[in-house]
C-alpha atoms as a PDB file:
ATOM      1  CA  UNK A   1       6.749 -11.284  27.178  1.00  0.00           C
ATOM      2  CA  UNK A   2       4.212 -12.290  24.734  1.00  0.00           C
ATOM      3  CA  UNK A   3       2.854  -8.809  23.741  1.00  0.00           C
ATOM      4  CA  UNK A   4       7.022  -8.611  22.976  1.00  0.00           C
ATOM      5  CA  UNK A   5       6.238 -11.448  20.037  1.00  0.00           C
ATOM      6  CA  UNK A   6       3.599  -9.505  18.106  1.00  0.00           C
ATOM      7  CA  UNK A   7       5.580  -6.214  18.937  1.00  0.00           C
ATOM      8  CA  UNK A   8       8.673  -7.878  17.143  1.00  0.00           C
ATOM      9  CA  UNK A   9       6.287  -8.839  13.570  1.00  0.00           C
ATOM     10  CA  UNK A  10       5.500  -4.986  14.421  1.00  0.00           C
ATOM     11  CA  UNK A  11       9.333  -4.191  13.671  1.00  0.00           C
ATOM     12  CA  UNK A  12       9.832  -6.395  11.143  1.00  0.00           C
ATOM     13  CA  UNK A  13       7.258  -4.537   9.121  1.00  0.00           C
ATOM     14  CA  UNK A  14       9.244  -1.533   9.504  1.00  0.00           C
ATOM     15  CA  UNK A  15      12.665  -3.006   8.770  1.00  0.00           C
ATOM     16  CA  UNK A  16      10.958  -4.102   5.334  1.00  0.00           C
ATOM     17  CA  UNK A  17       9.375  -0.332   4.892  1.00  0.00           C
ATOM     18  CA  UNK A  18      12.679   0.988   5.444  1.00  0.00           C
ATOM     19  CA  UNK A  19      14.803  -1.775   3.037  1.00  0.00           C
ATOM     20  CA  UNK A  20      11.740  -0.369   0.873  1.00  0.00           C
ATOM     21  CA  UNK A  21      13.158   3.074   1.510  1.00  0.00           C
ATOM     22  CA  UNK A  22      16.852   2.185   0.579  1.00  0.00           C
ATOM     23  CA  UNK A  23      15.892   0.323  -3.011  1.00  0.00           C
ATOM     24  CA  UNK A  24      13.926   3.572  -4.166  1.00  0.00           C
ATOM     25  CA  UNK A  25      16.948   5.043  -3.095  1.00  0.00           C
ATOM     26  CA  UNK A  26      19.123   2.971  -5.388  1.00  0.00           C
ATOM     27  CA  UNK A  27      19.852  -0.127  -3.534  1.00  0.00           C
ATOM     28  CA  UNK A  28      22.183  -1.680  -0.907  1.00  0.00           C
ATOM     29  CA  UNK A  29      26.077  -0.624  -1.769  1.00  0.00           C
ATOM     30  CA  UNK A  30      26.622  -3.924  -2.718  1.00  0.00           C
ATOM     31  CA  UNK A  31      24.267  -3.583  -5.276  1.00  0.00           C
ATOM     32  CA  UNK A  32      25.000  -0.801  -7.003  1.00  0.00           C
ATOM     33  CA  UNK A  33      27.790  -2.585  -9.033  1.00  0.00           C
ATOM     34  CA  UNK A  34      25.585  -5.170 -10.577  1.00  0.00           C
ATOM     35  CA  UNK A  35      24.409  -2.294 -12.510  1.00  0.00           C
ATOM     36  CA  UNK A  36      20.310  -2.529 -11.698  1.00  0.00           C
ATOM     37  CA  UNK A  37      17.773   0.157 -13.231  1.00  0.00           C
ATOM     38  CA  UNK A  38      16.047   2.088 -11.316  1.00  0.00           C
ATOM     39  CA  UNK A  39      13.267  -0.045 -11.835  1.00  0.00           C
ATOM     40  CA  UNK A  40      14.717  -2.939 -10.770  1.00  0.00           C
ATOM     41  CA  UNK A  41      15.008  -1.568  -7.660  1.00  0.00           C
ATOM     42  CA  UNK A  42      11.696  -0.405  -7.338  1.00  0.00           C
ATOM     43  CA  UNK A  43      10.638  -3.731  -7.813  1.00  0.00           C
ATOM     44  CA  UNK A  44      12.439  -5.144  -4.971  1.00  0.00           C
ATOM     45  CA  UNK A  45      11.061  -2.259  -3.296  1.00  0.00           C
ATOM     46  CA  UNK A  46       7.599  -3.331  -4.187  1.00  0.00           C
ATOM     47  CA  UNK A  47       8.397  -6.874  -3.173  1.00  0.00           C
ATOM     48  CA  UNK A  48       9.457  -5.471   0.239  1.00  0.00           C
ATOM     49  CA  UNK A  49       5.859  -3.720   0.612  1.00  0.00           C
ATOM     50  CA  UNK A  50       4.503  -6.477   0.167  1.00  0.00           C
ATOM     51  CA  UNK A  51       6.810  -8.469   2.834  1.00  0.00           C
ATOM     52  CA  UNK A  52       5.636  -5.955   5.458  1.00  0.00           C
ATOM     53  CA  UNK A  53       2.005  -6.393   4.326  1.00  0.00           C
ATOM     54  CA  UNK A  54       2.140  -9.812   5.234  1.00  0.00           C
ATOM     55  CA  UNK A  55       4.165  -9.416   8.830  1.00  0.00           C
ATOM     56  CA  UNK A  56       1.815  -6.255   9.149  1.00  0.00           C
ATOM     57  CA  UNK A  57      -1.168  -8.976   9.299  1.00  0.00           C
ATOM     58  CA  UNK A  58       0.331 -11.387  11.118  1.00  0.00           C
ATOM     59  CA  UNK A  59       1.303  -9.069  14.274  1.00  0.00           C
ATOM     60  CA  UNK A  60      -2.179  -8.497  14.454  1.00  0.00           C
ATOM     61  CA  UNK A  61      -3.399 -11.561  14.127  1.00  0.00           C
ATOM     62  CA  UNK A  62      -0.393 -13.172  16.354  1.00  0.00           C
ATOM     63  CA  UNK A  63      -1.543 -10.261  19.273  1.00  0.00           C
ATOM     64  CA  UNK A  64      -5.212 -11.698  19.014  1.00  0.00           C
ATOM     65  CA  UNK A  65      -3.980 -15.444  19.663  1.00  0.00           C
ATOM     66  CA  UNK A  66      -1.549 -14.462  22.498  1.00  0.00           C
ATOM     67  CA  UNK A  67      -4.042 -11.834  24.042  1.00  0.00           C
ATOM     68  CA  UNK A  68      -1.279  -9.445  23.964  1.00  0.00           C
ATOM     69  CA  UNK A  69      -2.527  -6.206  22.390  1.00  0.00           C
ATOM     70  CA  UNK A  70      -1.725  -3.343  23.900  1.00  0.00           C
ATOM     71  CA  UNK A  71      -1.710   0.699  23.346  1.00  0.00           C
ATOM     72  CA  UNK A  72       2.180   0.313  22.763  1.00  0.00           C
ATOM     73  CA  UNK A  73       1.596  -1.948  20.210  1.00  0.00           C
ATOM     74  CA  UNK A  74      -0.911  -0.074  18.499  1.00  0.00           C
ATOM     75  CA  UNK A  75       1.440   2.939  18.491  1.00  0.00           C
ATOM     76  CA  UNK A  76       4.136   1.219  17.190  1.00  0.00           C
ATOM     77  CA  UNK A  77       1.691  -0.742  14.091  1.00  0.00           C
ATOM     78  CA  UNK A  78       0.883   3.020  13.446  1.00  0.00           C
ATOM     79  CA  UNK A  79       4.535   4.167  13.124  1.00  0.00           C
ATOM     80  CA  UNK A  80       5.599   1.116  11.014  1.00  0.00           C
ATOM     81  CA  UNK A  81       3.003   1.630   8.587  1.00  0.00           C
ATOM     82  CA  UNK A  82       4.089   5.152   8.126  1.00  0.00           C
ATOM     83  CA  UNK A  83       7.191   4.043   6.984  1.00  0.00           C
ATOM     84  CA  UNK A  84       6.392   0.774   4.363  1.00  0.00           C
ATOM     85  CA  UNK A  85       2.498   2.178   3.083  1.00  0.00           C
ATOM     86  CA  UNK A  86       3.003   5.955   3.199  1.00  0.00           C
ATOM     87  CA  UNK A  87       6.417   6.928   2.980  1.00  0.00           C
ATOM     88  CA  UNK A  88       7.558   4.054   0.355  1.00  0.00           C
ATOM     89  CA  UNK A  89       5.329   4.535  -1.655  1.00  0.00           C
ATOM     90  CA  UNK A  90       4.898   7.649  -1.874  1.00  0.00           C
ATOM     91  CA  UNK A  91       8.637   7.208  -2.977  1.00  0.00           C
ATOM     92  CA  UNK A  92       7.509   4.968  -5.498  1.00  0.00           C
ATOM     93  CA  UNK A  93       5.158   7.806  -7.141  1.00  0.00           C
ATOM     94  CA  UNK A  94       8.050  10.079  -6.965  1.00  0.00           C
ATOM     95  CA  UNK A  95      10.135   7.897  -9.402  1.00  0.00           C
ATOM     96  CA  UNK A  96       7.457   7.239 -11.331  1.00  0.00           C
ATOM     97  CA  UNK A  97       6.302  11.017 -11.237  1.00  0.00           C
ATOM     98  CA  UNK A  98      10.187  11.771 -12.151  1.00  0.00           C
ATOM     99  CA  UNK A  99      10.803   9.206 -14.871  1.00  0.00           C
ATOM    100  CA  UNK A 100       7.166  10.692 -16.582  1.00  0.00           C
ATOM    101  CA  UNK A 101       8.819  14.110 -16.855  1.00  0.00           C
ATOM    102  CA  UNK A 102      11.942  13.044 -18.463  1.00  0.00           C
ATOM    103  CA  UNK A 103      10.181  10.943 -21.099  1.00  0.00           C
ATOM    104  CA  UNK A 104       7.552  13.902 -21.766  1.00  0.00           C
ATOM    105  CA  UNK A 105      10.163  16.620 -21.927  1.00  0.00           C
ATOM    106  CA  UNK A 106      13.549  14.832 -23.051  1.00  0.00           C
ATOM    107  CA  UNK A 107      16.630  17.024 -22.647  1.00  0.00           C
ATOM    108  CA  UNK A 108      15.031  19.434 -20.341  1.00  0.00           C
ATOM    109  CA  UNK A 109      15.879  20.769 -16.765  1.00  0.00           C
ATOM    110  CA  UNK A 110      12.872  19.089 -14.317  1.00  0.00           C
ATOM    111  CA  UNK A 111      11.210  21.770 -12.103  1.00  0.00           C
ATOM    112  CA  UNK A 112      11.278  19.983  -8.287  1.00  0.00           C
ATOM    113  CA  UNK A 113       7.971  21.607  -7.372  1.00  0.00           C
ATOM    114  CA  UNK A 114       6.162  19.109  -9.602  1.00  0.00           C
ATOM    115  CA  UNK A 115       7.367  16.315  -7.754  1.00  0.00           C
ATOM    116  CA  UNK A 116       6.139  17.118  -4.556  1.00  0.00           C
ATOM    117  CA  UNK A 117       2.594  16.126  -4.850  1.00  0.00           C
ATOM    118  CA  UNK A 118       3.919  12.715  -4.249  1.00  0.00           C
ATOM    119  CA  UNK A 119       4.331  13.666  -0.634  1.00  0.00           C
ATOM    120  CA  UNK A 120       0.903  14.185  -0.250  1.00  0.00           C
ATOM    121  CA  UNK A 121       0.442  10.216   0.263  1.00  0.00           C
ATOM    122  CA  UNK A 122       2.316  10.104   3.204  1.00  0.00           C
ATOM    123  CA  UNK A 123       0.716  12.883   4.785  1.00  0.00           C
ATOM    124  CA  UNK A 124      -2.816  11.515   4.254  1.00  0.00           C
ATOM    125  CA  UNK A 125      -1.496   8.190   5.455  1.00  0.00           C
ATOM    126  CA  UNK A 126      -0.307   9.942   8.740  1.00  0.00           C
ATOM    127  CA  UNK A 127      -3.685  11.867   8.922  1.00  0.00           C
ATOM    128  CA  UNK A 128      -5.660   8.394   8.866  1.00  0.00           C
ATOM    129  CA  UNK A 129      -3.207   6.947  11.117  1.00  0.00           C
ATOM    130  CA  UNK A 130      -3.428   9.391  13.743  1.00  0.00           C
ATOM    131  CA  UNK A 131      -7.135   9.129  13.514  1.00  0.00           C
ATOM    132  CA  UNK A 132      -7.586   5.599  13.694  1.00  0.00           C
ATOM    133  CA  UNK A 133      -5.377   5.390  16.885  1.00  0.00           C
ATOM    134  CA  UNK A 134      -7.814   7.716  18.461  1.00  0.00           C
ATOM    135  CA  UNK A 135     -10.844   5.965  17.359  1.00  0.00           C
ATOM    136  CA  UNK A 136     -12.856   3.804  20.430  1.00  0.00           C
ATOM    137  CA  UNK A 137     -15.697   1.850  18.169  1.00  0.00           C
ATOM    138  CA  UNK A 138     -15.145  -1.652  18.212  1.00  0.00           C
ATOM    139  CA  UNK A 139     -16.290  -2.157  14.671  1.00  0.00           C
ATOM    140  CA  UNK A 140     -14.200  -4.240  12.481  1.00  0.00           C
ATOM    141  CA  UNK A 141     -15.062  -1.777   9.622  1.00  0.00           C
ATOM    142  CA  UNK A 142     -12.858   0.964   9.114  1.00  0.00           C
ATOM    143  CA  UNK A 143     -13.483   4.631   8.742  1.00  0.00           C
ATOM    144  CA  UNK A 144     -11.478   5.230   5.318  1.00  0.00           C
ATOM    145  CA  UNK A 145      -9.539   3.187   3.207  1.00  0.00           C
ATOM    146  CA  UNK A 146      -6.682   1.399   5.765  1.00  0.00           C
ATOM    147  CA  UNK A 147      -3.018   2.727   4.717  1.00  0.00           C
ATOM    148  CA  UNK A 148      -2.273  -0.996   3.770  1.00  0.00           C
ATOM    149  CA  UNK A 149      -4.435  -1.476   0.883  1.00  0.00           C
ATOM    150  CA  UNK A 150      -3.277   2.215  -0.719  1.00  0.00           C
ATOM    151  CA  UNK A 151       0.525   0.843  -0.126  1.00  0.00           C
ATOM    152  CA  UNK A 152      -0.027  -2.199  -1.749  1.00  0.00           C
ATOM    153  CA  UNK A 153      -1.878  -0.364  -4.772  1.00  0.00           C
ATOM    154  CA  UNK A 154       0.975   1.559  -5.142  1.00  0.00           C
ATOM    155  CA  UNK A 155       3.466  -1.054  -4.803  1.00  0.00           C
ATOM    156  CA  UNK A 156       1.792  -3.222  -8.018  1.00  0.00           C
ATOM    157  CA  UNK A 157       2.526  -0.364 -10.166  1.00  0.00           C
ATOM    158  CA  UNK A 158       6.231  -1.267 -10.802  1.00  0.00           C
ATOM    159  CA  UNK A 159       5.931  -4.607 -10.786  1.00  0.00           C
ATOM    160  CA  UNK A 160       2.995  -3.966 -13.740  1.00  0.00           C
ATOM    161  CA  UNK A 161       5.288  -1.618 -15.414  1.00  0.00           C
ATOM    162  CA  UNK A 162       7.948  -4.337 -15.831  1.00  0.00           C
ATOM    163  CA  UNK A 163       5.684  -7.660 -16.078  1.00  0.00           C
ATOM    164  CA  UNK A 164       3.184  -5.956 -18.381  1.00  0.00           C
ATOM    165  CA  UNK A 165       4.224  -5.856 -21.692  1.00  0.00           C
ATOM    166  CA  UNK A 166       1.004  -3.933 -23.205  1.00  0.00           C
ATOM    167  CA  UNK A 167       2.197  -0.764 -24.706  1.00  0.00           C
ATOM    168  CA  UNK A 168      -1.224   1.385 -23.381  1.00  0.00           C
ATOM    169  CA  UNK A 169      -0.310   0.276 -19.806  1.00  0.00           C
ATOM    170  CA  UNK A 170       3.105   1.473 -20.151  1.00  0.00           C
ATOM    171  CA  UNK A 171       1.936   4.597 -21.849  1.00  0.00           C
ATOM    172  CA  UNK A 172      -0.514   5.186 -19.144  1.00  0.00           C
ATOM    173  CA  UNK A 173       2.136   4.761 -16.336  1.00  0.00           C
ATOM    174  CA  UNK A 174       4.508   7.229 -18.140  1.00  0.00           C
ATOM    175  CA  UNK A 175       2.038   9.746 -17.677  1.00  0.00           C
ATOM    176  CA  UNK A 176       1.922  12.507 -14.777  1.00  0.00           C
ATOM    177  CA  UNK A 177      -1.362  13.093 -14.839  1.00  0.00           C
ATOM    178  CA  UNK A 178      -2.390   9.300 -14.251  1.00  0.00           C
ATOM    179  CA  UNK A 179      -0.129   9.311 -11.313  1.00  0.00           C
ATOM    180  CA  UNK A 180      -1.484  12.967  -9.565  1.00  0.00           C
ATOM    181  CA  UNK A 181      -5.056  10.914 -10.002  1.00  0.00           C
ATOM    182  CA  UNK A 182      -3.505   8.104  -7.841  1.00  0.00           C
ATOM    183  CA  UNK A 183      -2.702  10.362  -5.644  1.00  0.00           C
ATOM    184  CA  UNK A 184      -5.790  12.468  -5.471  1.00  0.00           C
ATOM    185  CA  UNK A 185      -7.277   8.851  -5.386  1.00  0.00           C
ATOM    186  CA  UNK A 186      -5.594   7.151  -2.924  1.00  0.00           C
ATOM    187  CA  UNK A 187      -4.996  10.178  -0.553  1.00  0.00           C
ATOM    188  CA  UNK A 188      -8.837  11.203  -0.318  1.00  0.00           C
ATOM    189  CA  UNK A 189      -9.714   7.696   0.087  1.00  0.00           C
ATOM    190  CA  UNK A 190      -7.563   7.676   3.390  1.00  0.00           C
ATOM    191  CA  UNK A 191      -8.589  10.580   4.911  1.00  0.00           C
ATOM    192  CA  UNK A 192     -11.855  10.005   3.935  1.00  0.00           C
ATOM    193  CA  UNK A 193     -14.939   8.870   6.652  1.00  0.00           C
ATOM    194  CA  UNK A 194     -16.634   6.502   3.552  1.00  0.00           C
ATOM    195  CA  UNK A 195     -17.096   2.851   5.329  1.00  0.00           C
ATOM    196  CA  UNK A 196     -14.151   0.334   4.199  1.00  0.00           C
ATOM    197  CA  UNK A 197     -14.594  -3.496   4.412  1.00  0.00           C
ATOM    198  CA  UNK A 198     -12.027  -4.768   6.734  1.00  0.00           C
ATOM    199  CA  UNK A 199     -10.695  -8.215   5.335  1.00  0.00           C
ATOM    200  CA  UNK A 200     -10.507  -9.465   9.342  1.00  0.00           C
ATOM    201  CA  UNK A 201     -13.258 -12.394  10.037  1.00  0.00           C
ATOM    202  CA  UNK A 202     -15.351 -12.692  13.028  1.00  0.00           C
ATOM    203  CA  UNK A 203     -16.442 -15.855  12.084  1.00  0.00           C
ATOM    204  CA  UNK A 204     -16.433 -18.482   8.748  1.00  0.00           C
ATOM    205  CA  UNK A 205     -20.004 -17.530   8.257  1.00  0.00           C
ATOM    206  CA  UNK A 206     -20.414 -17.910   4.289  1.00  0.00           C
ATOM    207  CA  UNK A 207     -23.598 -15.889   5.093  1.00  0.00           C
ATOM    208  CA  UNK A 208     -22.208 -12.943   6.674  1.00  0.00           C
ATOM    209  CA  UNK A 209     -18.712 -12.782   4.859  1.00  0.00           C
ATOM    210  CA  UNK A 210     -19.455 -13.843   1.231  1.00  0.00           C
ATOM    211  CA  UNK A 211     -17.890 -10.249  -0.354  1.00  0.00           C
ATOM    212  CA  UNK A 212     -14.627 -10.837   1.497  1.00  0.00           C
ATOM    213  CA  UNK A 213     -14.723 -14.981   0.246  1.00  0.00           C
ATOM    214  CA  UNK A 214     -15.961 -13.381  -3.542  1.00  0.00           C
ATOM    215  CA  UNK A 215     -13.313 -10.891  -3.004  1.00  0.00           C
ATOM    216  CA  UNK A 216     -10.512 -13.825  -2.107  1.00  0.00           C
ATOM    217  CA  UNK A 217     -11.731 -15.548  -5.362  1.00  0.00           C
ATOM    218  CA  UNK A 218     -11.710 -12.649  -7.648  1.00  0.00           C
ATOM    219  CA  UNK A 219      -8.055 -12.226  -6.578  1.00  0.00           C
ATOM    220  CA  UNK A 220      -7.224 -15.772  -6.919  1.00  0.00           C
ATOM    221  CA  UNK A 221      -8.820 -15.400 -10.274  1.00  0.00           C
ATOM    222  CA  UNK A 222      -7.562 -12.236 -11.717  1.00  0.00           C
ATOM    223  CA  UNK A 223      -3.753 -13.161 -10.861  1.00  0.00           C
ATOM    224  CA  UNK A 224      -4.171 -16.055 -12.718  1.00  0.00           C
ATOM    225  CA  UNK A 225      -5.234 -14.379 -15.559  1.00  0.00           C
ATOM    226  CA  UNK A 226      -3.506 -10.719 -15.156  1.00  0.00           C
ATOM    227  CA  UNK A 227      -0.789 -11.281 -12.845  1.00  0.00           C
ATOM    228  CA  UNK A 228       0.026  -7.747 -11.212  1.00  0.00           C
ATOM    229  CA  UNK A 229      -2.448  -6.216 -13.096  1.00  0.00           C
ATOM    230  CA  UNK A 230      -4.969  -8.070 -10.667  1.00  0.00           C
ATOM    231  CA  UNK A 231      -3.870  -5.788  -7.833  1.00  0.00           C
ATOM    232  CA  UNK A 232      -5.545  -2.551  -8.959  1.00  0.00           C
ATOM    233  CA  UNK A 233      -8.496  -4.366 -10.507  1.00  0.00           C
ATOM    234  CA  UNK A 234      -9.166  -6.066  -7.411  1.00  0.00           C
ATOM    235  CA  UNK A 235      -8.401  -2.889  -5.148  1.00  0.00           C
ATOM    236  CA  UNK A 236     -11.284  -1.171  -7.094  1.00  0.00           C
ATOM    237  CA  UNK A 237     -14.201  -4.265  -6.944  1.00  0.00           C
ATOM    238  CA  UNK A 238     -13.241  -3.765  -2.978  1.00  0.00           C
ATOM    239  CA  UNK A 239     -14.033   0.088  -3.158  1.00  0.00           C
ATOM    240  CA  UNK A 240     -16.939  -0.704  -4.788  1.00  0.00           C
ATOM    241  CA  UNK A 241     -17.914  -3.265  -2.461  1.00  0.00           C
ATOM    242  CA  UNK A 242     -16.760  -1.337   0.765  1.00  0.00           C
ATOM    243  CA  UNK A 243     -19.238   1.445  -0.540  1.00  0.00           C
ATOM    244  CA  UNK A 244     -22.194  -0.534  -2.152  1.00  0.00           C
ATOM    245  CA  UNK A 245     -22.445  -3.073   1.134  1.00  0.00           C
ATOM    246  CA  UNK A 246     -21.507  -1.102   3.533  1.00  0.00           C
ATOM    247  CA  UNK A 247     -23.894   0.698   5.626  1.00  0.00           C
ATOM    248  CA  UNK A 248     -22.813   4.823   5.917  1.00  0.00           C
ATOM    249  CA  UNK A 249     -23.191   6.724   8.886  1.00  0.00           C
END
């Protein structure tokens, strides 16, 4: 019964991936009359990302507590986050890929084939999956940057593009080439074998975990001061720390 608990957070990460899913798709039915942008959507999207980041770490955590993990539950955390870090957001890109086009060439027919790239994030994401299940060390570190962080990179992007009100950000976003760098980015990172700090604590040692507390301040900091902005900035100070710090095999 109590691996059952976690195994339910497990799901309700991938209901949230999957009402992800439906707003990139242009919303619930009863939504589509209160005439919402595409954006819009992919905000709520975004918002839903980040819902299933947060039940994504409590299963975990809530499996821990009970001692209920199990190779089920593993399994199924690995076919949730599919769904709400790969495939979402890889939807996201899509738009964004899409909506780059159209401003860049106005009036024009859009070749498909350019698009496609964006599916490249979910297929690194089920890459690192697949190898993380089979992995047997017991180090909290992990081998490549966890499909979590790249989802919730992604997922800033149209929340920035709304929030953000400088013109060079929204330049920058209406550009394809920024967004096949995420993707080169973000997809190499994940299949990747670089060390990655894990944000998991063994103990409250200030001593052994002060990049993860500097790393909880910076982001306290920077949303403060940048609001959504903060996400990328922050997701870059942890590559940097994940690959100054860490030790490499």
């Amino acid at each position: 019964m109590r691996k059952h608990i976690a195994n339910c957070f497990t799901l309700l990460n991938l209901v949230f991936g999957s009402m992800a899913v439906i707003q990139i798709l242009q919303g619930f039915p009863e939504m589509r009359g209160r005439h919402m942008s595409g954006m819009e959507h992919m905000c709520i999207a975004s918002l839903f990302i980040c819902l299933a980041a947060v039940v994504d770490f409590l299963d975990g955590l809530i499996a821990r507590m009970l001692g209920a993990a199990s190779e089920m539950g593993k399994q199924l955390d690995s076919l949730a986050d599919l769904v709400s870090f790969g495939l979402a957001p890889g939807l996201i890109i899509f738009e964004f890929l899409k909506m780059s086009f159209e401003a860049s060439m106005p009036g024009e027919p859009l070749n498909s084939w350019y698009l496609l790239p964006a599916l490249i994030l979910p297929c690194a994401g089920a890459f690192r999956l697949a190898r993380f299940n089979l992995r047997v060390s017991s180090s909290l570190e992990f081998e490549g940057l966890p499909i979590p962080a790249g989802g919730i990179l992604i997922a800033s992007f149209p929340l920035i593009f709304t929030f953000n009100t400088s013109p060079l950000v929204h330049k920058l976003m209406l550009s394809a080439s920024f967004w096949y760098a995420v993707i080169f980015l973000v997809s190499f990172l994940m299949v990747s074998t670089l060390p990655m700090m894990s944000m998991k604590f063994k103990n409250l040692s200030f001593v052994k975990n002060w990049p993860k507390f500097l790393l909880f301040v910076l982001a306290i900091i920077g949303a403060v001061i940048f609001g959504w902005l903060a996400v990328p900035l922050i997701f870059l100070v942890y590559i940097l720390f994940s690959l100054v710090l860490l030790p490499r095999s």
